[in-house]
Protein backbone atom coordinates (compact mmCIF):
# COMPACT_ATOMS: atom_id res chain seq x y z
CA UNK A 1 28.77 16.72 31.13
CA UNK A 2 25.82 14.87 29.72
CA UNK A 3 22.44 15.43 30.67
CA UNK A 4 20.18 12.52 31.08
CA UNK A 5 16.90 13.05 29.04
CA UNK A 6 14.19 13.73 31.63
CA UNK A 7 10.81 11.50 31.49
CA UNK A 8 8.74 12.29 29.03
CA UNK A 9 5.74 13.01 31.42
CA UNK A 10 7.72 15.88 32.12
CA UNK A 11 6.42 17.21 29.01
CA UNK A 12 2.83 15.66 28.45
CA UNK A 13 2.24 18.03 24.93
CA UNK A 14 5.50 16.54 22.79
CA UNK A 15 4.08 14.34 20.37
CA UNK A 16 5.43 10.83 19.82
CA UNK A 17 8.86 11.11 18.20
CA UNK A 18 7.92 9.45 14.64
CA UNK A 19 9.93 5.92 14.12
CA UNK A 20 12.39 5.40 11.46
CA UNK A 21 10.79 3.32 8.75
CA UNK A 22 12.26 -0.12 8.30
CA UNK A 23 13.82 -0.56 5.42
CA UNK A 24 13.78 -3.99 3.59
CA UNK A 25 16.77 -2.94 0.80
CA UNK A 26 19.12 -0.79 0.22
CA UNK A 27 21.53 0.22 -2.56
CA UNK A 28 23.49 3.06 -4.77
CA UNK A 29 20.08 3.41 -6.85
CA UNK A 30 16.67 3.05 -4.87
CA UNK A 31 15.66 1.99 -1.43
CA UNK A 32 12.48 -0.48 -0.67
CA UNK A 33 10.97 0.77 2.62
CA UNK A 34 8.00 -0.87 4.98
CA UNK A 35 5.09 1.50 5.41
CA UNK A 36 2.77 1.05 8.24
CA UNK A 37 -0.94 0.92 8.14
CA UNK A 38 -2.35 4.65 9.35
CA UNK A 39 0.52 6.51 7.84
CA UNK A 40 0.60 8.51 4.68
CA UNK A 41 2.94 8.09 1.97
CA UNK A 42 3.47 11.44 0.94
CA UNK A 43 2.36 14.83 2.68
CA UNK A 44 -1.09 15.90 3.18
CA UNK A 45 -2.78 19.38 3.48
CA UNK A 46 -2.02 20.94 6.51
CA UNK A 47 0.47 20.81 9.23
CA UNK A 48 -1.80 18.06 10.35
CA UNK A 49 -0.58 15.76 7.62
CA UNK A 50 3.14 16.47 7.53
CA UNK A 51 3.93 13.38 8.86
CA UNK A 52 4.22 10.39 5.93
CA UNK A 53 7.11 7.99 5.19
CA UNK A 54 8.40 9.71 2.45
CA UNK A 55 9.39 12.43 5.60
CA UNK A 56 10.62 9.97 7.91
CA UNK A 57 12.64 8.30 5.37
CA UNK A 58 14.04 11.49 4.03
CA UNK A 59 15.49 12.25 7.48
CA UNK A 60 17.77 9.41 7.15
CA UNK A 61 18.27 9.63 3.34
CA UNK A 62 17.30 13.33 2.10
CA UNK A 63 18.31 12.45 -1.17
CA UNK A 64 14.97 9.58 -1.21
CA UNK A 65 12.53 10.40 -4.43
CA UNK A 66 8.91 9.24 -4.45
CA UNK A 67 8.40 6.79 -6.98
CA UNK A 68 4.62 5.12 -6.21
CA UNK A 69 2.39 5.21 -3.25
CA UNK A 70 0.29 3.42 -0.99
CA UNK A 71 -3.22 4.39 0.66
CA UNK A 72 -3.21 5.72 3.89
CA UNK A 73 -4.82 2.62 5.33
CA UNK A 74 -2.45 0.19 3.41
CA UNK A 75 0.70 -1.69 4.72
CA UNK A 76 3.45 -2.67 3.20
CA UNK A 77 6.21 -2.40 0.81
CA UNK A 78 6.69 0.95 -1.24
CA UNK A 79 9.63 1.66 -3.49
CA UNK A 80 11.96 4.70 -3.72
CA UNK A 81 14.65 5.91 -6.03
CA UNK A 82 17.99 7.31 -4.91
CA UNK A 83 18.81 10.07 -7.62
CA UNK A 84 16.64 11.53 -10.30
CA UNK A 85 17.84 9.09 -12.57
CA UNK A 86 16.72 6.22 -11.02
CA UNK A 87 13.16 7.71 -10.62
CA UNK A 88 12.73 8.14 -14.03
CA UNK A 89 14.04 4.65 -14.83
CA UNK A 90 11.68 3.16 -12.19
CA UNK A 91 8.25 5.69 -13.00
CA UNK A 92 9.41 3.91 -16.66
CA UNK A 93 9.08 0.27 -15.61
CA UNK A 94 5.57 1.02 -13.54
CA UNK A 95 4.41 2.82 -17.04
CA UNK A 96 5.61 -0.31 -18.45
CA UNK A 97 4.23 -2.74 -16.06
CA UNK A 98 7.36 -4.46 -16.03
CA UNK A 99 6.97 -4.17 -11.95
CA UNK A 100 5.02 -7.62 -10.71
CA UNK A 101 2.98 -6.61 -7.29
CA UNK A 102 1.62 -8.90 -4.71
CA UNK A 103 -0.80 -8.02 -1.84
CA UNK A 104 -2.35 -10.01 1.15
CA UNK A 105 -6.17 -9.02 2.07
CA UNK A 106 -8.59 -10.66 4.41
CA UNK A 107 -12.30 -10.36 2.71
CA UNK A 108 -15.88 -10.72 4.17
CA UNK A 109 -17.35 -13.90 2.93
CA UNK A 110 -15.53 -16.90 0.76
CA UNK A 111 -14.98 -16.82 -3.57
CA UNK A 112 -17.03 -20.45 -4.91
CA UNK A 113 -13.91 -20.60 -7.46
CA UNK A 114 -10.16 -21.30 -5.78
CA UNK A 115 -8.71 -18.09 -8.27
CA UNK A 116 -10.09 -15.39 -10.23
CA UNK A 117 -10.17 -12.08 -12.65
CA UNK A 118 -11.86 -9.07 -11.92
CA UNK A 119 -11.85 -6.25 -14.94
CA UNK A 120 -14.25 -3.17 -14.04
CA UNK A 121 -13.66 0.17 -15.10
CA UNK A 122 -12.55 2.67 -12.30
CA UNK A 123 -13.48 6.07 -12.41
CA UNK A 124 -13.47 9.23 -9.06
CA UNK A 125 -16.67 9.44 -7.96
CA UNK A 126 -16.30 13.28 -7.34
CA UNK A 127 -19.33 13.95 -5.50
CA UNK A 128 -17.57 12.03 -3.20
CA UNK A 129 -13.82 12.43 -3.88
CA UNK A 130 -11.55 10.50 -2.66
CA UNK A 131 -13.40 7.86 -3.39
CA UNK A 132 -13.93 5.77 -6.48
CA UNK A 133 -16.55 4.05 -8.19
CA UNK A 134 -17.12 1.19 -11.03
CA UNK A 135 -18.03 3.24 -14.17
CA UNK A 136 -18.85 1.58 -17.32
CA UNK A 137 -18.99 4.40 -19.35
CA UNK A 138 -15.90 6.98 -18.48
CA UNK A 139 -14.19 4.59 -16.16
CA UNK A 140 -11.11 3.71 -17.30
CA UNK A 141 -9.77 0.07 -17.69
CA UNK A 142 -8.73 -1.95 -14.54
CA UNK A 143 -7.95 -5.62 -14.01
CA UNK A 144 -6.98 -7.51 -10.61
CA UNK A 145 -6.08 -11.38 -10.78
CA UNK A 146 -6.96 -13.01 -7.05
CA UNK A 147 -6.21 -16.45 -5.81
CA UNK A 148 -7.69 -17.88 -2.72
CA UNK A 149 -4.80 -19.03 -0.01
CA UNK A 150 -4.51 -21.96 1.78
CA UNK A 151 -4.09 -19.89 5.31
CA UNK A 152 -7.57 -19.02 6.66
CA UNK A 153 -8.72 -15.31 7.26
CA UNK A 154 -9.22 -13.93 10.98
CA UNK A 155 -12.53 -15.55 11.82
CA UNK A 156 -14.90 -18.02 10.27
CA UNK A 157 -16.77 -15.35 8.04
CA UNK A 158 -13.68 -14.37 5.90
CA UNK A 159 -11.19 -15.52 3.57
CA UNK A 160 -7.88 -14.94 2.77
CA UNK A 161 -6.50 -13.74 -0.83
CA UNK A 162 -3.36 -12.77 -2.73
CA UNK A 163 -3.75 -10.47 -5.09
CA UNK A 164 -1.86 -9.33 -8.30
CA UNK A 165 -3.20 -5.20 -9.98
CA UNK A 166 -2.36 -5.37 -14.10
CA UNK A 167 -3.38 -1.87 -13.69
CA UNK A 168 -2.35 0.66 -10.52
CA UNK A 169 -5.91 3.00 -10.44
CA UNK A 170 -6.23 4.50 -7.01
CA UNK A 171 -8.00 2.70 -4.62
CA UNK A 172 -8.62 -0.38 -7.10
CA UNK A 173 -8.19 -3.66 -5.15
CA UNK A 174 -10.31 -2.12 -2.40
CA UNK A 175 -13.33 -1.55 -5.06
CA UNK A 176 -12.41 -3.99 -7.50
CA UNK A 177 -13.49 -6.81 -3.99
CA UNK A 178 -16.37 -4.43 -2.64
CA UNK A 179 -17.69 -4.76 -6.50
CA UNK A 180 -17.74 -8.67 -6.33
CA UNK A 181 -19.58 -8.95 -2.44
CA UNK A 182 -15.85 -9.19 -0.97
CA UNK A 183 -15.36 -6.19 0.71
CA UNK A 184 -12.03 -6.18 2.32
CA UNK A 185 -12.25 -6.25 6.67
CA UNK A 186 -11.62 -2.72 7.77
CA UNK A 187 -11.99 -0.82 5.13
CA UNK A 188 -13.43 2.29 6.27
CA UNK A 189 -14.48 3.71 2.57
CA UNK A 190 -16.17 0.77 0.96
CA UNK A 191 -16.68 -1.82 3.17
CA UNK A 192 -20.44 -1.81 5.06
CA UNK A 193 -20.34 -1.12 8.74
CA UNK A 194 -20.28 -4.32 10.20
CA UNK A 195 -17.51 -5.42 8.20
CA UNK A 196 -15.82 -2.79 8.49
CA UNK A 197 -16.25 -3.32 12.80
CA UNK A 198 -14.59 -6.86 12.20
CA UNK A 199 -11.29 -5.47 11.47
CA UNK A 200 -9.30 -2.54 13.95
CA UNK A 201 -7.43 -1.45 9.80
CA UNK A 202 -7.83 -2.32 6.82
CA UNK A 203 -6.41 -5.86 6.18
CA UNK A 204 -4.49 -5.01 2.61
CA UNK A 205 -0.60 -5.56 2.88
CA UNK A 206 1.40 -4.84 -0.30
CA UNK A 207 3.70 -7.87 0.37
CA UNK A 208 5.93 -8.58 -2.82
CA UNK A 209 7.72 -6.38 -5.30
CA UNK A 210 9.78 -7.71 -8.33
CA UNK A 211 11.11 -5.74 -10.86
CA UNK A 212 14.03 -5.24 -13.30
CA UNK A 213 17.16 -3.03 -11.74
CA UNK A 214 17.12 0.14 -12.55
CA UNK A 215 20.77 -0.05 -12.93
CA UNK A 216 20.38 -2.16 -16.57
CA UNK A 217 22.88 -4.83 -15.35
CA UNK A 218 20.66 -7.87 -15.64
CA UNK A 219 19.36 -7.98 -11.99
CA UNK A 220 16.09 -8.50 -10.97
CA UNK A 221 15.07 -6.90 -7.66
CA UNK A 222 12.56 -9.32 -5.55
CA UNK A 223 11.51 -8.19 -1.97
CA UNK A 224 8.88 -9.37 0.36
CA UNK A 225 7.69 -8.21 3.60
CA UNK A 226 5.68 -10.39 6.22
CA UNK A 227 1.87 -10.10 6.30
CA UNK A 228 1.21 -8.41 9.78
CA UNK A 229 -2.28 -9.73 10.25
């Protein structure tokens, strides 16, 4: 016989089972997965910080290798390989930056021009690690193309932008727009308070991958995910 679960408020202390991330493709060499704003891509310190989508996705596919990440804070699409093999073809193509990259973000205030460049040197500001800072002198070379969109940001203060990283330094588009006066809504790290108040997470979504298959056969891999904000 079959027991019927019983409610959950039977049990208060169980945490949330954690959901199955969605995954946006699927075949014999990598897998292109959905991560949710709030969750970490790989595992912190701590029992505290076990949870991550590399875990939740290895408990459907064990054999899933890490290949990039996301923040914490960020949304949106993050690629992993399927065999060792695959990783090291796809860590190649990132070295290579032969994989194109799009993100959505919602920014305080509104760019004069309808695209731009940004290239300032990124460096860890270790006094106050994790974050990072614009550093002339050690920082190390960092570009982000942006183009203003047609679709308006979440109030009449902000602006929406797609943006396109040359380079992949840690926490880049998020300093590359504080650096310029357009702080990104939400972000916690480098945004002031009040614009950081107009947002409930940080409005970056990585929404578009393209990049050569891994498998050398000619294919190009292109995946999008919807903008949740």
């Amino acid at each position: 016989m079959t027991l019927a679960a019983p409610p959950r408020h039977f049990f208060p202390d169980l945490p949330a089972p954690a959901a199955a991330p969605r995954i946006v493709h699927c075949d014999d060499w990598l897998l292109v997965v959905e991560k949710p704003a709030g969750l970490l891509a790989v595992p912190g310190r701590g029992p505290d910080k076990a949870d991550c989508l590399s875990a939740r996705l290895q408990a459907v596919h064990p054999e899933a290798l890490i290949v990039h990440r996301l923040d914490e804070a960020t949304s949106g699409l993050m690629l992993f390989a399927r065999h060792p093999e695959a990783q090291r073809r796809l860590s190649l193509a990132f070295e290579r930056r032969a994989v194109g990259k799009r993100y959505v973000a919602v920014v305080d205030g509104r760019p004069a021009a309808p695209r731009g460049r940004i290239e300032l040197p990124l460096a860890a500001d270790w006094p106050r690690r994790p974050l990072q800072r614009v550093d002339h002198e050690h920082g190390r070379p960092s570009r982000t193309d942006w183009l203003r969109m047609q679709e308006g940001g979440v109030d009449a203060a902000s602006c929406r932008l797609a943006l396109k990283p040359h380079t992949g330094r840690s926490h880049q588009l998020r300093v590359h727009l504080a650096a310029v006066g357009h702080p990104i809504l939400g972000d916690a790290l480098y945004a002031p308070p009040a614009v950081r108040a107009r947002a409930p997470r940080l409005l970056l979504h990585a929404s578009r991958l393209r990049l050569p298959h891994p498998a050398g056969d000619g294919r190009r891999l292109d995946c999008s995910s919807p903008v949740p904000f």
